[in-house]
C-alpha atoms as a PDB file:
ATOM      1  CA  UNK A   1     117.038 -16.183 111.864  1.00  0.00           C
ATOM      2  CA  UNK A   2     115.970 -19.384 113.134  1.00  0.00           C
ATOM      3  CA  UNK A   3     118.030 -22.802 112.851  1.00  0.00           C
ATOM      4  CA  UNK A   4     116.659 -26.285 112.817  1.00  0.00           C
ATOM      5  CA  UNK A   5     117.179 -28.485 115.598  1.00  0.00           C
ATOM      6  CA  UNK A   6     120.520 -30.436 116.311  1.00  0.00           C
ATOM      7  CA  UNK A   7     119.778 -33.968 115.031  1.00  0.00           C
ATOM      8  CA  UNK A   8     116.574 -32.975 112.789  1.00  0.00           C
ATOM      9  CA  UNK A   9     116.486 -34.210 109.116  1.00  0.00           C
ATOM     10  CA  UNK A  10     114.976 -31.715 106.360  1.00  0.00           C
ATOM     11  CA  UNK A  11     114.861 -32.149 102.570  1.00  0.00           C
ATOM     12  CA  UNK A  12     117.784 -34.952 103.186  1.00  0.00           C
ATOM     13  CA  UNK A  13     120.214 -32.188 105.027  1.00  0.00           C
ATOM     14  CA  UNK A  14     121.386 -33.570 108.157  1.00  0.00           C
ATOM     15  CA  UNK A  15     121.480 -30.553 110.493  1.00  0.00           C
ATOM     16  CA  UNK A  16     123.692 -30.571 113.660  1.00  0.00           C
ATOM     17  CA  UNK A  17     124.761 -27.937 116.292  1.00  0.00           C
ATOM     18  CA  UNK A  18     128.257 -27.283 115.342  1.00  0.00           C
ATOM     19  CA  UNK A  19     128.476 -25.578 118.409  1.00  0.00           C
ATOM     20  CA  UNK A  20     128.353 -28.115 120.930  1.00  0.00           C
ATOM     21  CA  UNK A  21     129.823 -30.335 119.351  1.00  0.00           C
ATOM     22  CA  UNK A  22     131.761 -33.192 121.727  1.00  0.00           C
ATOM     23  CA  UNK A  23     133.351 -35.315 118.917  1.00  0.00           C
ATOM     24  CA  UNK A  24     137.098 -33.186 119.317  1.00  0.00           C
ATOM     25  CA  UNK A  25     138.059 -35.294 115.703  1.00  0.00           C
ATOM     26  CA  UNK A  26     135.315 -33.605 114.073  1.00  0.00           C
ATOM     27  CA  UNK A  27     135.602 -30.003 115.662  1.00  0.00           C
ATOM     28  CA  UNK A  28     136.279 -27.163 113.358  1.00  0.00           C
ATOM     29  CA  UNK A  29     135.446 -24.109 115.206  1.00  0.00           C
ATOM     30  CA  UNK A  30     135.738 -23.317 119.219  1.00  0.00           C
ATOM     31  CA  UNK A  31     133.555 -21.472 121.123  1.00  0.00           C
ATOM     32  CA  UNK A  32     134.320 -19.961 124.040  1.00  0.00           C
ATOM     33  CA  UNK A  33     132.723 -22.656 126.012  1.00  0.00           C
ATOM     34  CA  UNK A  34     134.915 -25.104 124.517  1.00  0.00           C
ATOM     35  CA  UNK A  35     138.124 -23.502 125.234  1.00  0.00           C
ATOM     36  CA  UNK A  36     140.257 -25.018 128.048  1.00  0.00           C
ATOM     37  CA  UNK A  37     140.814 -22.456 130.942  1.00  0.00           C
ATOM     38  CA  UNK A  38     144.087 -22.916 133.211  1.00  0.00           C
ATOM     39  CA  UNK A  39     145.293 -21.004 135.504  1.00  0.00           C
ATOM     40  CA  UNK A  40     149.423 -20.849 135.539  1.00  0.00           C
ATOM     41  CA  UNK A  41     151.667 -19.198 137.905  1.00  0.00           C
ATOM     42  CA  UNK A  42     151.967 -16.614 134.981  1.00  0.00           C
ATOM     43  CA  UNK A  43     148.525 -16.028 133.257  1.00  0.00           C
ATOM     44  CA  UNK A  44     145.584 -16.987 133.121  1.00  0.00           C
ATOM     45  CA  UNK A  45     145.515 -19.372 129.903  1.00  0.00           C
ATOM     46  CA  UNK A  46     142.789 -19.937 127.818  1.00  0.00           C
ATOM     47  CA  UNK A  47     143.512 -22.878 125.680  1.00  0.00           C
ATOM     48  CA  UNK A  48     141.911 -22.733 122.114  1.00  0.00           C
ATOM     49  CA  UNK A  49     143.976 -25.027 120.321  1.00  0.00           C
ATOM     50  CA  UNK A  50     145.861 -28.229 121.955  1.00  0.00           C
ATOM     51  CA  UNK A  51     144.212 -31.946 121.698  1.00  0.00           C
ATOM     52  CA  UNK A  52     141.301 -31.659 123.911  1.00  0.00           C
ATOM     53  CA  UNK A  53     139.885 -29.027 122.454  1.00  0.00           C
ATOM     54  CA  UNK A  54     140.317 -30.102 118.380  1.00  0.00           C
ATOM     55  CA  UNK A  55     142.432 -32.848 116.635  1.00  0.00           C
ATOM     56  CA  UNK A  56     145.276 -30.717 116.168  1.00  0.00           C
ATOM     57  CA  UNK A  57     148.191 -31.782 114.332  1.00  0.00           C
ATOM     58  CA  UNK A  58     151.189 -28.814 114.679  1.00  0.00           C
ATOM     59  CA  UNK A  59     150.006 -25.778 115.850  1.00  0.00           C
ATOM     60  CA  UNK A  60     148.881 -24.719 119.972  1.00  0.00           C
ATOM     61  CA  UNK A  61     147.092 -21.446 120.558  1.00  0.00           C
ATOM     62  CA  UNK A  62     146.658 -20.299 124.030  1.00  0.00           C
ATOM     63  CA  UNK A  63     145.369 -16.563 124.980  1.00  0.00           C
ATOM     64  CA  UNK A  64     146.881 -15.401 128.000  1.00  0.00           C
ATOM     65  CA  UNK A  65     145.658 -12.546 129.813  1.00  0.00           C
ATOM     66  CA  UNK A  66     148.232 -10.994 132.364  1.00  0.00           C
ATOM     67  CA  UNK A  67     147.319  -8.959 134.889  1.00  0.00           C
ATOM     68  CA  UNK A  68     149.422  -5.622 135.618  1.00  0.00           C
ATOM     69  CA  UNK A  69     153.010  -5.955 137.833  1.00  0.00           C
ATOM     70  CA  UNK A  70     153.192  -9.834 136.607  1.00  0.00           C
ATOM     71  CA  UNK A  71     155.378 -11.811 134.202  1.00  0.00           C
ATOM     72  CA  UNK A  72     156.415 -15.431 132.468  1.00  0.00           C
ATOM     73  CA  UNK A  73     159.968 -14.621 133.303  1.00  0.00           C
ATOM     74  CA  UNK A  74     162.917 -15.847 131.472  1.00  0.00           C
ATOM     75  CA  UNK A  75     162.498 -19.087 130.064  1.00  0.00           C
ATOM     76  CA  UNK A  76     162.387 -21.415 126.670  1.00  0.00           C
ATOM     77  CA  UNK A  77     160.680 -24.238 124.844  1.00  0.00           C
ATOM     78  CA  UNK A  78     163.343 -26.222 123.137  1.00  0.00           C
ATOM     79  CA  UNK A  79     161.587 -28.022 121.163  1.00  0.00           C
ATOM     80  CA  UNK A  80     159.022 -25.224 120.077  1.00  0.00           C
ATOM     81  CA  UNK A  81     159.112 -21.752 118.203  1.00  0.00           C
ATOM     82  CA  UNK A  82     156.721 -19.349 119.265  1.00  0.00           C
ATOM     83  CA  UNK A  83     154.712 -16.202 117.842  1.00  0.00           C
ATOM     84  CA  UNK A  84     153.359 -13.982 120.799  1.00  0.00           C
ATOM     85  CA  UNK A  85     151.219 -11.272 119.429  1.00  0.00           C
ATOM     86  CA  UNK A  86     149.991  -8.813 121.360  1.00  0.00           C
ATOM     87  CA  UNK A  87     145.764  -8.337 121.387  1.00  0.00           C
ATOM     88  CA  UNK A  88     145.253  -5.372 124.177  1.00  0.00           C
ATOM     89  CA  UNK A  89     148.005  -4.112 126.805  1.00  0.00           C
ATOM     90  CA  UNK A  90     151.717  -3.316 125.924  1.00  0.00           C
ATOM     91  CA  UNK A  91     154.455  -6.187 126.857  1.00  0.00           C
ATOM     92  CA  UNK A  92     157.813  -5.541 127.642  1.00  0.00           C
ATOM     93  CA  UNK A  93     158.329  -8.644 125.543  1.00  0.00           C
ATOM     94  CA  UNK A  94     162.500 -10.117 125.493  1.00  0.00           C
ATOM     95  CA  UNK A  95     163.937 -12.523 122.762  1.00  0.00           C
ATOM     96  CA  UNK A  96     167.580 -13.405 123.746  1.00  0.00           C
ATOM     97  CA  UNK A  97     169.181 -10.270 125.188  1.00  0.00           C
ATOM     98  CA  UNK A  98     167.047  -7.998 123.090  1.00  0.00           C
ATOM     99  CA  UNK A  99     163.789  -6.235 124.407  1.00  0.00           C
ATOM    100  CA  UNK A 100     161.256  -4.178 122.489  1.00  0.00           C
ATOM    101  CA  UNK A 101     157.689  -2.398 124.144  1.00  0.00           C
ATOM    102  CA  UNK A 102     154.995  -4.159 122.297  1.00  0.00           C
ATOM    103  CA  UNK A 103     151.716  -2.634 121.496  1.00  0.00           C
ATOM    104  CA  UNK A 104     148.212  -4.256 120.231  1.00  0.00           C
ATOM    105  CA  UNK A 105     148.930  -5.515 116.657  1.00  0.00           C
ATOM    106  CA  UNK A 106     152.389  -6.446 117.084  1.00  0.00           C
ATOM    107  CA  UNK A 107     154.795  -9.404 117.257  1.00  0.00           C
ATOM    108  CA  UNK A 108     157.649 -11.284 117.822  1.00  0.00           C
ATOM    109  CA  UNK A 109     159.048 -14.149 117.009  1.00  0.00           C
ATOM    110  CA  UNK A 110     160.719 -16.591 119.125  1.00  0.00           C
ATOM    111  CA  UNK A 111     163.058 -19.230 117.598  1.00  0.00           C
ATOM    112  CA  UNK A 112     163.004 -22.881 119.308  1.00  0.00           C
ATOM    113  CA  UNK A 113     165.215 -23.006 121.710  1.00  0.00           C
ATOM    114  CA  UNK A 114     165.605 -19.178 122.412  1.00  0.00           C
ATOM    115  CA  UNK A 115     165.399 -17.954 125.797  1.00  0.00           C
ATOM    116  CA  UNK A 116     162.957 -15.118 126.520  1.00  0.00           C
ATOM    117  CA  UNK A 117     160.690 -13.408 128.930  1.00  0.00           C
ATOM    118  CA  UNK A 118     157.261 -11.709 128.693  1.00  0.00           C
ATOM    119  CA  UNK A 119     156.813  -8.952 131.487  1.00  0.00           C
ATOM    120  CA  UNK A 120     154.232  -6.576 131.680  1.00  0.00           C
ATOM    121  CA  UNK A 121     155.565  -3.597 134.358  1.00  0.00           C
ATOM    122  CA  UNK A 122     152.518  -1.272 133.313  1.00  0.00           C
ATOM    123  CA  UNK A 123     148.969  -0.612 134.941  1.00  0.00           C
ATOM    124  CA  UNK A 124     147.129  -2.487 132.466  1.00  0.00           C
ATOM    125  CA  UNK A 125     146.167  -6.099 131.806  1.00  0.00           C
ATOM    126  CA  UNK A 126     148.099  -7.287 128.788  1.00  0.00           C
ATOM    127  CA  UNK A 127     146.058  -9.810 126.504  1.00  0.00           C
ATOM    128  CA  UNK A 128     148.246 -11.459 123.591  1.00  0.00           C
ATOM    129  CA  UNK A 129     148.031 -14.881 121.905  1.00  0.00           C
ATOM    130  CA  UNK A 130     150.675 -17.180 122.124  1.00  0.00           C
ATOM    131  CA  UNK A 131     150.856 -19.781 118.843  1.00  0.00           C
ATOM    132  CA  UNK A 132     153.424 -22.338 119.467  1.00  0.00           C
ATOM    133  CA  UNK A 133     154.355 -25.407 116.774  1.00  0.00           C
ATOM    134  CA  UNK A 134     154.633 -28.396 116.883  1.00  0.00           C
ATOM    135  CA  UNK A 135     152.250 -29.273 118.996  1.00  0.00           C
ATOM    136  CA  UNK A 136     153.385 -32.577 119.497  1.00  0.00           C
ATOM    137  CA  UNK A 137     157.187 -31.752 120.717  1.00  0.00           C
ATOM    138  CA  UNK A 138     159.125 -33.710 122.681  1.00  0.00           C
ATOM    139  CA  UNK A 139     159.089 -32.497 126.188  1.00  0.00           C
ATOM    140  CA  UNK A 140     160.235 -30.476 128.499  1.00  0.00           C
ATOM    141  CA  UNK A 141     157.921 -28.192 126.710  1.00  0.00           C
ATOM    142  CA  UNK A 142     159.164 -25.457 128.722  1.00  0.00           C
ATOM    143  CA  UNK A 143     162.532 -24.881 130.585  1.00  0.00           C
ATOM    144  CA  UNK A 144     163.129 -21.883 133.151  1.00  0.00           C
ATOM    145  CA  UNK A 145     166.460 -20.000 133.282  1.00  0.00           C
ATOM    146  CA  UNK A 146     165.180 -17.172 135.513  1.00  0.00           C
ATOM    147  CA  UNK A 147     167.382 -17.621 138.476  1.00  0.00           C
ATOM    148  CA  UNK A 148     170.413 -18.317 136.512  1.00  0.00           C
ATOM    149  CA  UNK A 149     173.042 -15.630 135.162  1.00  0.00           C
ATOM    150  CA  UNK A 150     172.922 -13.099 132.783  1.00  0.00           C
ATOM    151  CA  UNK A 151     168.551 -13.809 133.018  1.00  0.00           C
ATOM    152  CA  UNK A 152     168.113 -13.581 136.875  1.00  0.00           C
ATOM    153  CA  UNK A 153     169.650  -9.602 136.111  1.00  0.00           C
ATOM    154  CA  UNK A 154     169.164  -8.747 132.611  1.00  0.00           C
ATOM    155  CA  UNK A 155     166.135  -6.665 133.685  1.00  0.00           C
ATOM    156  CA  UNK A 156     168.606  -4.748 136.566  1.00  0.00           C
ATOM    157  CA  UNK A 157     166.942  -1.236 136.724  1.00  0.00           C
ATOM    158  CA  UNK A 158     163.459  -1.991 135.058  1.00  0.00           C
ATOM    159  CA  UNK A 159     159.966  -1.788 136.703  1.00  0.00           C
ATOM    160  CA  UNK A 160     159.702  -4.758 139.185  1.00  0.00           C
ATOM    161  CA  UNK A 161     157.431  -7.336 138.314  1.00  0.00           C
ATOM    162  CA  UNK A 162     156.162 -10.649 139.971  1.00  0.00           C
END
């Protein structure tokens, strides 16, 4: 199928490339050469949803690809709950004191304010989204507890991770 030029006028239909679109007020879908890339000391994060990419007002979606042996140890948002839901991989995914193996197509739910760790311990990259609200929270957005007790032992006799 063929699609008019951006900018070109036909039959009084203004057509434009949605695509490549700059204007991040008027942005309603992302492509992937839109999406923010960042490299943290835990994933790589690619940013799909924050205010540089469109004019969000509550939600943040980030996909974060981990590679095998590595982790976002124990930590929180206070101001922020969180969905992670896994997209390829397993996570041995914590929410307070409780952990649970989770597999593509699965979920959990992190309260704001709740302390908990994503680790993945097994021989494959893990790939899960990570939706957090509001998206303008006051900061710290994030808050790390993983050298201080119970968290810097909790995971005492589980596969070591970086």
């Amino acid at each position: 199928m063929h699609y008019p030029s951006p900018g070109l006028s036909i039959g009084g239909f203004q057509f434009t490339n949605a695509g490549r679109m700059n204007d991040i007020a008027l942005r309603r879908f992302v492509t992937a050469a839109e999406k923010v890339d960042f490299l943290s000391p835990w994933t790589l994060e690619e940013w799909i949803c924050r205010g540089d990419v469109v004019d969000n007002k509550q939600l943040l979606l980030v996909r974060a690809n981990m590679e095998p042996h590595r982790s976002h140890p124990f930590h929180n948002h206070p101001t922020r709950e969180e969905l992670i839901y896994v997209i390829s991989g397993r996570a041995e995914q914590w929410v307070g004191k409780t952990h649970r193996i989770l597999g593509p197509g699965e979920m959990a739910f992190i309260p704001m304010g709740e302390i908990h760790g994503t680790y993945n311990p097994f021989n494959e990259r893990l790939v899960f989204l990570a939706i957090l609200s509001p998206s303008d929270a006051a900061e710290p957005g994030i808050v790390d507890y993983s050298t201080q007790e119970p968290w810097a032992s909790l995971r005492k006799g589980f596969p070591p991770v970086t």
